[in-house]
N, C-alpha and C. Protein backbone atom coordinates (compact mmCIF):
# COMPACT_ATOMS: atom_id res chain seq x y z
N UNK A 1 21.17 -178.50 56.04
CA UNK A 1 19.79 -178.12 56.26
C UNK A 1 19.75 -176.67 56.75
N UNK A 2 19.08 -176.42 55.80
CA UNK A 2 18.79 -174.55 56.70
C UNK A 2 17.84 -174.09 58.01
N UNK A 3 18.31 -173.50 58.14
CA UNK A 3 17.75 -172.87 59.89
C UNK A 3 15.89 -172.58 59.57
N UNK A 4 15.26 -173.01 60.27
CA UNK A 4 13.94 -172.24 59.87
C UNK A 4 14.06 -170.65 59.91
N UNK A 5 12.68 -170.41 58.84
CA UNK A 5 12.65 -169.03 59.48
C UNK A 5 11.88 -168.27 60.93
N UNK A 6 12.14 -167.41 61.26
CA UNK A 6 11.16 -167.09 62.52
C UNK A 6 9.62 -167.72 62.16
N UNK A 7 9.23 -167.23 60.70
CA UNK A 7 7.76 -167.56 60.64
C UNK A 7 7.52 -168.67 60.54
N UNK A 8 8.42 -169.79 59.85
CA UNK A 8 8.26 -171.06 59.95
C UNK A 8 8.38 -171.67 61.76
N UNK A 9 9.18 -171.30 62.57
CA UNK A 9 9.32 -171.86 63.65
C UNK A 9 7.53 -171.33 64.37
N UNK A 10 7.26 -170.13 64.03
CA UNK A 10 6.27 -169.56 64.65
C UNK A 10 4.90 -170.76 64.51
N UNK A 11 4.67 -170.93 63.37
CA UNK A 11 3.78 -171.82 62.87
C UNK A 11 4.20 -173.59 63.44
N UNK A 12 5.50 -173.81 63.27
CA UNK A 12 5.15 -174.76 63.87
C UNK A 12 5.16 -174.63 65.68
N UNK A 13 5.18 -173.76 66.25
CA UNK A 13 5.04 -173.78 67.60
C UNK A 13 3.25 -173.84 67.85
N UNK A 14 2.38 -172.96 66.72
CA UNK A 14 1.60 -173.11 66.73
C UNK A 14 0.82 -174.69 66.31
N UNK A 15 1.75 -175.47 66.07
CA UNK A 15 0.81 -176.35 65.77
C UNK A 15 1.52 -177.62 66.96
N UNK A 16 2.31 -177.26 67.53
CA UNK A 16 2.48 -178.27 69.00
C UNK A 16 1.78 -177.47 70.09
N UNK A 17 1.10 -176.23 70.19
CA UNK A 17 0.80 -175.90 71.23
C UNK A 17 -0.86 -176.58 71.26
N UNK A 18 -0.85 -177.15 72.48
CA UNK A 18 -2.06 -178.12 72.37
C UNK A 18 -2.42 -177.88 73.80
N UNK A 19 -1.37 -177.78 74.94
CA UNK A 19 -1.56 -177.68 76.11
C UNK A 19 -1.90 -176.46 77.19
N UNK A 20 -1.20 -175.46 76.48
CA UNK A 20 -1.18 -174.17 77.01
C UNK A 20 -1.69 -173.33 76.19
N UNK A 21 -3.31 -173.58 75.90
CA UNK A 21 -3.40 -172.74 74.58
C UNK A 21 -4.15 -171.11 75.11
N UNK A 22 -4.51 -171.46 76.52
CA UNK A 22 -4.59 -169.76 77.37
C UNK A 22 -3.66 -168.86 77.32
N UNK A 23 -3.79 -168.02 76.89
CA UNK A 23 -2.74 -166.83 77.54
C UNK A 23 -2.44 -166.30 78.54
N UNK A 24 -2.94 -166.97 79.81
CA UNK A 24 -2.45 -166.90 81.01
C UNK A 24 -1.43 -167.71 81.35
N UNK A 25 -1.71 -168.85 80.78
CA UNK A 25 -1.17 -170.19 80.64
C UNK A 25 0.31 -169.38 79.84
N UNK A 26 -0.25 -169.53 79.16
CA UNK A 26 1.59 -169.38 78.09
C UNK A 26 2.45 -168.20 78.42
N UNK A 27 1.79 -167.26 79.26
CA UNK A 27 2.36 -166.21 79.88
C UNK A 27 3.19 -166.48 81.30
N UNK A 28 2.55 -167.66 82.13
CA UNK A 28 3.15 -168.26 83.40
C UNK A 28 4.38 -169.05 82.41
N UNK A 29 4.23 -169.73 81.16
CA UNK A 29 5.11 -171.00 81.17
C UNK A 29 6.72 -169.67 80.32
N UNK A 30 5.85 -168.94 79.90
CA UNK A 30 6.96 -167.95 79.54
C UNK A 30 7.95 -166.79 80.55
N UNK A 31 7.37 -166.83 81.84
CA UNK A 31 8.37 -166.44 83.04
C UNK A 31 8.98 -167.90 83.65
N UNK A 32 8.43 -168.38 83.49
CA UNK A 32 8.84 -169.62 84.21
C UNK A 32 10.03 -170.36 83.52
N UNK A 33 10.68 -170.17 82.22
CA UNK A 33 10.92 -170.27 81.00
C UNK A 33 11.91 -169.47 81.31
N UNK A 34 11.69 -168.22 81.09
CA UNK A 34 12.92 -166.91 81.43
C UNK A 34 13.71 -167.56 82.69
N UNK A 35 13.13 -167.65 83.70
CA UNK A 35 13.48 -167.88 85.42
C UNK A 35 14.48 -169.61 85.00
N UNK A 36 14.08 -170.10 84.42
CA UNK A 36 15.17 -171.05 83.71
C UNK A 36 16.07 -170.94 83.18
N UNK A 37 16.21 -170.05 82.55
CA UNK A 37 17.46 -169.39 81.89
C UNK A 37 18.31 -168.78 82.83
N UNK A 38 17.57 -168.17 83.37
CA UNK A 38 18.60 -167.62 84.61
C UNK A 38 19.05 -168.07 85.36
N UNK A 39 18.66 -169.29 85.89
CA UNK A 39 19.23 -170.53 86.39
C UNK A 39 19.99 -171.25 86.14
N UNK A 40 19.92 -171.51 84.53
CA UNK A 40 20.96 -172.10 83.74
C UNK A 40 22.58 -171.21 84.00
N UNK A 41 22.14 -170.20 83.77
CA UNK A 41 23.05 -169.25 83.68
C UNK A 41 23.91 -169.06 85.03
N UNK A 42 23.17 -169.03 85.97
CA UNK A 42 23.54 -168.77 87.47
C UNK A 42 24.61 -170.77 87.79
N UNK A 43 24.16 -171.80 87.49
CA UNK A 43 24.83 -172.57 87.64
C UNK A 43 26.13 -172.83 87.15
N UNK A 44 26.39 -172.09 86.08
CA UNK A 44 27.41 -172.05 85.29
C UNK A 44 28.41 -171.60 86.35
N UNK A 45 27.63 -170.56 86.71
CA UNK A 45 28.84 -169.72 87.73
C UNK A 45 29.02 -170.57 89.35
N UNK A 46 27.97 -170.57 89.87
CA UNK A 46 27.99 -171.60 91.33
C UNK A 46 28.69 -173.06 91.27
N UNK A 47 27.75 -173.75 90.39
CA UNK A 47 28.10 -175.34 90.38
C UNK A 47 29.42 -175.84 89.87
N UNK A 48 29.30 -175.40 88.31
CA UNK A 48 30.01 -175.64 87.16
C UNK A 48 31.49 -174.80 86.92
N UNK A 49 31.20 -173.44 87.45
CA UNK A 49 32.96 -172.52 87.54
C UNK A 49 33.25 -172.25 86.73
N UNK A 50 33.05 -172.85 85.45
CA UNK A 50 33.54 -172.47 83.91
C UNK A 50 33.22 -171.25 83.56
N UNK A 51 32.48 -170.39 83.99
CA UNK A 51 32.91 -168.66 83.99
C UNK A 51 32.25 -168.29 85.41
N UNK A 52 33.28 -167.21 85.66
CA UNK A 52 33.18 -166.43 86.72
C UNK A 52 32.65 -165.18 86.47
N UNK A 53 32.06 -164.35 87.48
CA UNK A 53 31.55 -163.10 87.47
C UNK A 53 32.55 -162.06 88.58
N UNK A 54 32.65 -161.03 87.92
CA UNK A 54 33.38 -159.60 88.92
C UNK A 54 32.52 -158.84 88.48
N UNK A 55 31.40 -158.44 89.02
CA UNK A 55 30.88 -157.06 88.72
C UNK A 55 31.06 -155.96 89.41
N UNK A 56 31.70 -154.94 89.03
CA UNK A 56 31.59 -153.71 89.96
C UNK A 56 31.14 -152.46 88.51
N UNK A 57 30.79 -151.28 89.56
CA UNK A 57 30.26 -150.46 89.19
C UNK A 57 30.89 -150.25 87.63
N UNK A 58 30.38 -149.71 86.39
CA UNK A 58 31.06 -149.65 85.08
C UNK A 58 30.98 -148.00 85.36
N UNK A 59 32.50 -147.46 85.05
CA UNK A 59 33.12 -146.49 84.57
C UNK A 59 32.55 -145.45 83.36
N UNK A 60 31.57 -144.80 83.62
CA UNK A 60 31.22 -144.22 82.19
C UNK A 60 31.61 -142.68 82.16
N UNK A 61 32.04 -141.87 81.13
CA UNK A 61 32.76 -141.01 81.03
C UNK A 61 31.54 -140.17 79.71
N UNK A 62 31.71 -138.88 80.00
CA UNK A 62 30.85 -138.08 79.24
C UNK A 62 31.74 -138.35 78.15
N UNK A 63 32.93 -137.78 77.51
CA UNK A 63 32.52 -138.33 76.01
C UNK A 63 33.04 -139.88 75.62
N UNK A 64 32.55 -140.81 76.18
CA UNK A 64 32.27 -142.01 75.43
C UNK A 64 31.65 -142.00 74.17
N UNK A 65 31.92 -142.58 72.95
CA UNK A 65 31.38 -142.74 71.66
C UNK A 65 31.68 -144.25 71.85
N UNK A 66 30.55 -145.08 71.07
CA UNK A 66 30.55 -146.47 70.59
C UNK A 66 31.49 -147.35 70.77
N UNK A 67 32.55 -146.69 70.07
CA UNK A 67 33.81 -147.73 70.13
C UNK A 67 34.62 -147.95 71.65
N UNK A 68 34.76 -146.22 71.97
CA UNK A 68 35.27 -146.86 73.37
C UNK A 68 34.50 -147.25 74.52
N UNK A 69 33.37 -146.98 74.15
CA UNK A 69 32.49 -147.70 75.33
C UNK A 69 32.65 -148.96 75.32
N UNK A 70 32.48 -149.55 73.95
CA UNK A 70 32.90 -150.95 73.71
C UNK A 70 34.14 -151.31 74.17
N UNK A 71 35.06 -151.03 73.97
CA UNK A 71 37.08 -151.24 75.06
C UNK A 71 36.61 -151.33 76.60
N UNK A 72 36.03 -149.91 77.31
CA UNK A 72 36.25 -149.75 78.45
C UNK A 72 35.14 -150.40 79.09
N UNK A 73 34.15 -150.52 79.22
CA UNK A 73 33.22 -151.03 79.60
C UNK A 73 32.91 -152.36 79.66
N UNK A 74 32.57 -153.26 80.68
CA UNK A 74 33.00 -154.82 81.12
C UNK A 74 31.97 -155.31 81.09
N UNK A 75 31.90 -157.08 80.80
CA UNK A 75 30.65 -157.51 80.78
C UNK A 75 31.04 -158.40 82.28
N UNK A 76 31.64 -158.37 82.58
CA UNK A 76 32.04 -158.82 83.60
C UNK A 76 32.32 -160.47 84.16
N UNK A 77 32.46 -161.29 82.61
CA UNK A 77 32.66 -162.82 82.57
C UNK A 77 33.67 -163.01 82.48
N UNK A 78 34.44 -163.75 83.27
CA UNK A 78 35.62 -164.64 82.83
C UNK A 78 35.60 -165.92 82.53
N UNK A 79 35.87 -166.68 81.73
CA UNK A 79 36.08 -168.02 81.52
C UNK A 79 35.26 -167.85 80.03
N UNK A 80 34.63 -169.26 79.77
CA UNK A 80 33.89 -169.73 79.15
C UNK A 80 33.46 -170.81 78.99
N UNK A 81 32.00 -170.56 78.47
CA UNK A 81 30.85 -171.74 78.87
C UNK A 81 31.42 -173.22 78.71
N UNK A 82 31.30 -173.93 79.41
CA UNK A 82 31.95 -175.76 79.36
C UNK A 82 30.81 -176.18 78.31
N UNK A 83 30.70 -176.93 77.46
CA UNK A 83 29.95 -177.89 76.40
C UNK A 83 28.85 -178.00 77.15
N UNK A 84 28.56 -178.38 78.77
CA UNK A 84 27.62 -179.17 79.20
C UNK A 84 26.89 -177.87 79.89
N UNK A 85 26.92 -176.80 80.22
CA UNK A 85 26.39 -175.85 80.48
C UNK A 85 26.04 -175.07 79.60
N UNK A 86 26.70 -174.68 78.12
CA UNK A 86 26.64 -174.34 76.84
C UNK A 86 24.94 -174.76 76.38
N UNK A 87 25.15 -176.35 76.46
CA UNK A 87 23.83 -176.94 76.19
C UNK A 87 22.83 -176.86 76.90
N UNK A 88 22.78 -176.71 78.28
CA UNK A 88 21.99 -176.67 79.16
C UNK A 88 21.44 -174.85 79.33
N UNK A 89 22.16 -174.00 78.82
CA UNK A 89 21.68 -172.73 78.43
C UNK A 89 20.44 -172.91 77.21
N UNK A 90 21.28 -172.68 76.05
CA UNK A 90 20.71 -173.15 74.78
C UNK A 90 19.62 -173.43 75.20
N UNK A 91 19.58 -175.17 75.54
CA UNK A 91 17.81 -175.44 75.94
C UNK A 91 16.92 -175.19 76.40
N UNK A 92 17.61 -174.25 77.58
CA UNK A 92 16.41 -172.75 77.99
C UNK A 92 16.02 -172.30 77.32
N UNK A 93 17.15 -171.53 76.61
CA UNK A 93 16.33 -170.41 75.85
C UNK A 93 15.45 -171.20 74.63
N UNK A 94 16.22 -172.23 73.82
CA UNK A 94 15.19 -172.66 73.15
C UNK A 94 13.42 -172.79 73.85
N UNK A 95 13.75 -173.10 74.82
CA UNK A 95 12.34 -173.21 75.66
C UNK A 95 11.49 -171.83 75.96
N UNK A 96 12.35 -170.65 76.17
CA UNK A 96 11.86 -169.33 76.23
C UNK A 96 11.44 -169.00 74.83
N UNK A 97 12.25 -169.07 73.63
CA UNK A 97 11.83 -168.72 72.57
C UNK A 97 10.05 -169.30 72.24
N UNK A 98 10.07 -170.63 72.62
CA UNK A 98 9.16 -171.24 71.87
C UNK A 98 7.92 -170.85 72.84
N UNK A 99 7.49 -170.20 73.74
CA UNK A 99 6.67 -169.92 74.64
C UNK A 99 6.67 -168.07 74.15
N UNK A 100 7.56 -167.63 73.89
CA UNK A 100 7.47 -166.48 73.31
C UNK A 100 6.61 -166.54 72.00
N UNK A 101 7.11 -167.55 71.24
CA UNK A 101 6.43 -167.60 70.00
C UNK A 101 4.76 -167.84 70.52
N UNK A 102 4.66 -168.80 71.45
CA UNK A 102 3.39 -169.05 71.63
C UNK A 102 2.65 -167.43 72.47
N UNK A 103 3.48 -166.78 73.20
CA UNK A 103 2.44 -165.71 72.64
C UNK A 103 2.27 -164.53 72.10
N UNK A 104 3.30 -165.18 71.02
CA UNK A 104 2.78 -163.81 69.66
C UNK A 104 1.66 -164.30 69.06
N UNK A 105 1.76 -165.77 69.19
CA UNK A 105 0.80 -166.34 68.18
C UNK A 105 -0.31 -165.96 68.40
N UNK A 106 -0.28 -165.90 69.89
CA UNK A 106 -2.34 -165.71 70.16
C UNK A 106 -2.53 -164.51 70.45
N UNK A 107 -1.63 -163.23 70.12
CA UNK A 107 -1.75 -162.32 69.97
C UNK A 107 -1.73 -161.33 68.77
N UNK A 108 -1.80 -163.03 67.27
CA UNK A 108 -1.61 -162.71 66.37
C UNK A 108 -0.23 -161.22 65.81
N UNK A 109 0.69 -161.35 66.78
CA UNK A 109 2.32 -161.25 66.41
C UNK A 109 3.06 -161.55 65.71
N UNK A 110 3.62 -161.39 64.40
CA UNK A 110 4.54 -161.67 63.85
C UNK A 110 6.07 -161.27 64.40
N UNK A 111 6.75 -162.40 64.68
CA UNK A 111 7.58 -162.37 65.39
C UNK A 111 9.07 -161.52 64.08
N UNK A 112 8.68 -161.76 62.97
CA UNK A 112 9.60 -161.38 61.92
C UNK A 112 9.85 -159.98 62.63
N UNK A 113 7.71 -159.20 62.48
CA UNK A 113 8.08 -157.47 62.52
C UNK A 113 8.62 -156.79 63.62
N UNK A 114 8.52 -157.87 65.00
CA UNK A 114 9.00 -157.35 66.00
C UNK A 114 10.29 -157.05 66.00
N UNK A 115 11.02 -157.95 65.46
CA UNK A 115 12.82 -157.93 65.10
C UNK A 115 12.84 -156.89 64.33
N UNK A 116 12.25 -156.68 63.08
CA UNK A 116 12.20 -155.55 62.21
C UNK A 116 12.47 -154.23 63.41
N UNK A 117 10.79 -153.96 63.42
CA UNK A 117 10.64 -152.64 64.42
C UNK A 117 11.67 -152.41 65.16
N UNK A 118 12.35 -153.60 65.99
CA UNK A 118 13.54 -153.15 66.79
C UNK A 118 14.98 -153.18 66.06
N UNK A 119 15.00 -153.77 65.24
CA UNK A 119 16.21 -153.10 64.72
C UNK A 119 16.09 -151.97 64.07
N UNK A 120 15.25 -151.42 63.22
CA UNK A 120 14.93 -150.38 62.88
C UNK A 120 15.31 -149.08 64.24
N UNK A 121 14.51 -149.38 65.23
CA UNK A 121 14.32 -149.07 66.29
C UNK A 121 15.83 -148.41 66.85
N UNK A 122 16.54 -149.48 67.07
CA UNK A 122 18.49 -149.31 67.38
C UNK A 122 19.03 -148.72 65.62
N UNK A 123 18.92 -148.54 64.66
CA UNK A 123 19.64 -147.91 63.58
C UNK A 123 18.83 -146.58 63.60
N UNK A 124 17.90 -146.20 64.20
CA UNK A 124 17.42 -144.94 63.78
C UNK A 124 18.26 -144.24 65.39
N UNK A 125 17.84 -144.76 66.95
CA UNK A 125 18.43 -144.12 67.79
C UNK A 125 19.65 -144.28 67.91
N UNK A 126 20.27 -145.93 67.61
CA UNK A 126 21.45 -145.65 68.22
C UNK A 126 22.07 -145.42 69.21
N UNK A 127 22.86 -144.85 69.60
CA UNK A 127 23.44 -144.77 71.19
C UNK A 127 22.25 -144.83 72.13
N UNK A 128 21.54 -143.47 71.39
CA UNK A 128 20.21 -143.14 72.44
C UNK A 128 19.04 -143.71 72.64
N UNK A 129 19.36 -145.39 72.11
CA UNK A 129 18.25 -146.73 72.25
C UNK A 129 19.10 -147.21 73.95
N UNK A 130 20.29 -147.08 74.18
CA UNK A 130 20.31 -148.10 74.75
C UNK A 130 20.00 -147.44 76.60
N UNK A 131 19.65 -148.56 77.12
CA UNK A 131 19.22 -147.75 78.59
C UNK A 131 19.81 -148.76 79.66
């Protein structure tokens, strides 16, 4: 079975949204949504252990180009995600996505052009997209 497309998922988000059909509404359930994810994410590391965090300051050097920024520069995870935290991410964000969708929808957003515009966006700047 193939993946929907953005516009297909878009439409059907629009047609389960029955409850939150304010945009105040879908704007609270969409931080609230994010703030889940981050939670998800944060347990992984507290509860669960299956990756660890070291963050310290990242090393950046005037001539960095792409590639070695990519070598030297740390995301700062060790391990990796256990199955049961894996899933319990995922279903956040599935949950962020679909509250996102709900408000492009009522902002009449196509969620396709936004991806467009921003990738467009990173192939035209490039290095000098990222902040």
């Amino acid at each position: 079975m193939n993946a929907p497309t953005l516009e297909q998922f878009q439409q059907q988000v629009s047609e389960l949204l029955l409850r939150h059909r304010s945009l105040l509404d879908v704007l609270s359930k969409y931080g609230q949504s994010g703030a889940s994810v981050n939670r998800a994410v944060a347990k992984s590391v507290t509860e669960c252990g299956c990756i660890e965090l070291n963050a310290r300051k990242q090393q950046y050097e005037d001539d960095f180009n792409l590639e070695k920024a990519k070598r030297k520069l740390h995301h700062h995870i060790t391990g990796e995600l256990c199955e049961h935290c894996k899933e319990a991410i995922q279903n956040e964000l599935g949950r962020n996505l679909f509250y996102m969708s709900a408000m492009a929808n009522l902002l009449d957003i196509q969620l396709e052009d936004v991806i467009k515009r921003e990738s467009d966006k990173c192939s035209t700047l490039g290095l000098f997209n990222l902040t």
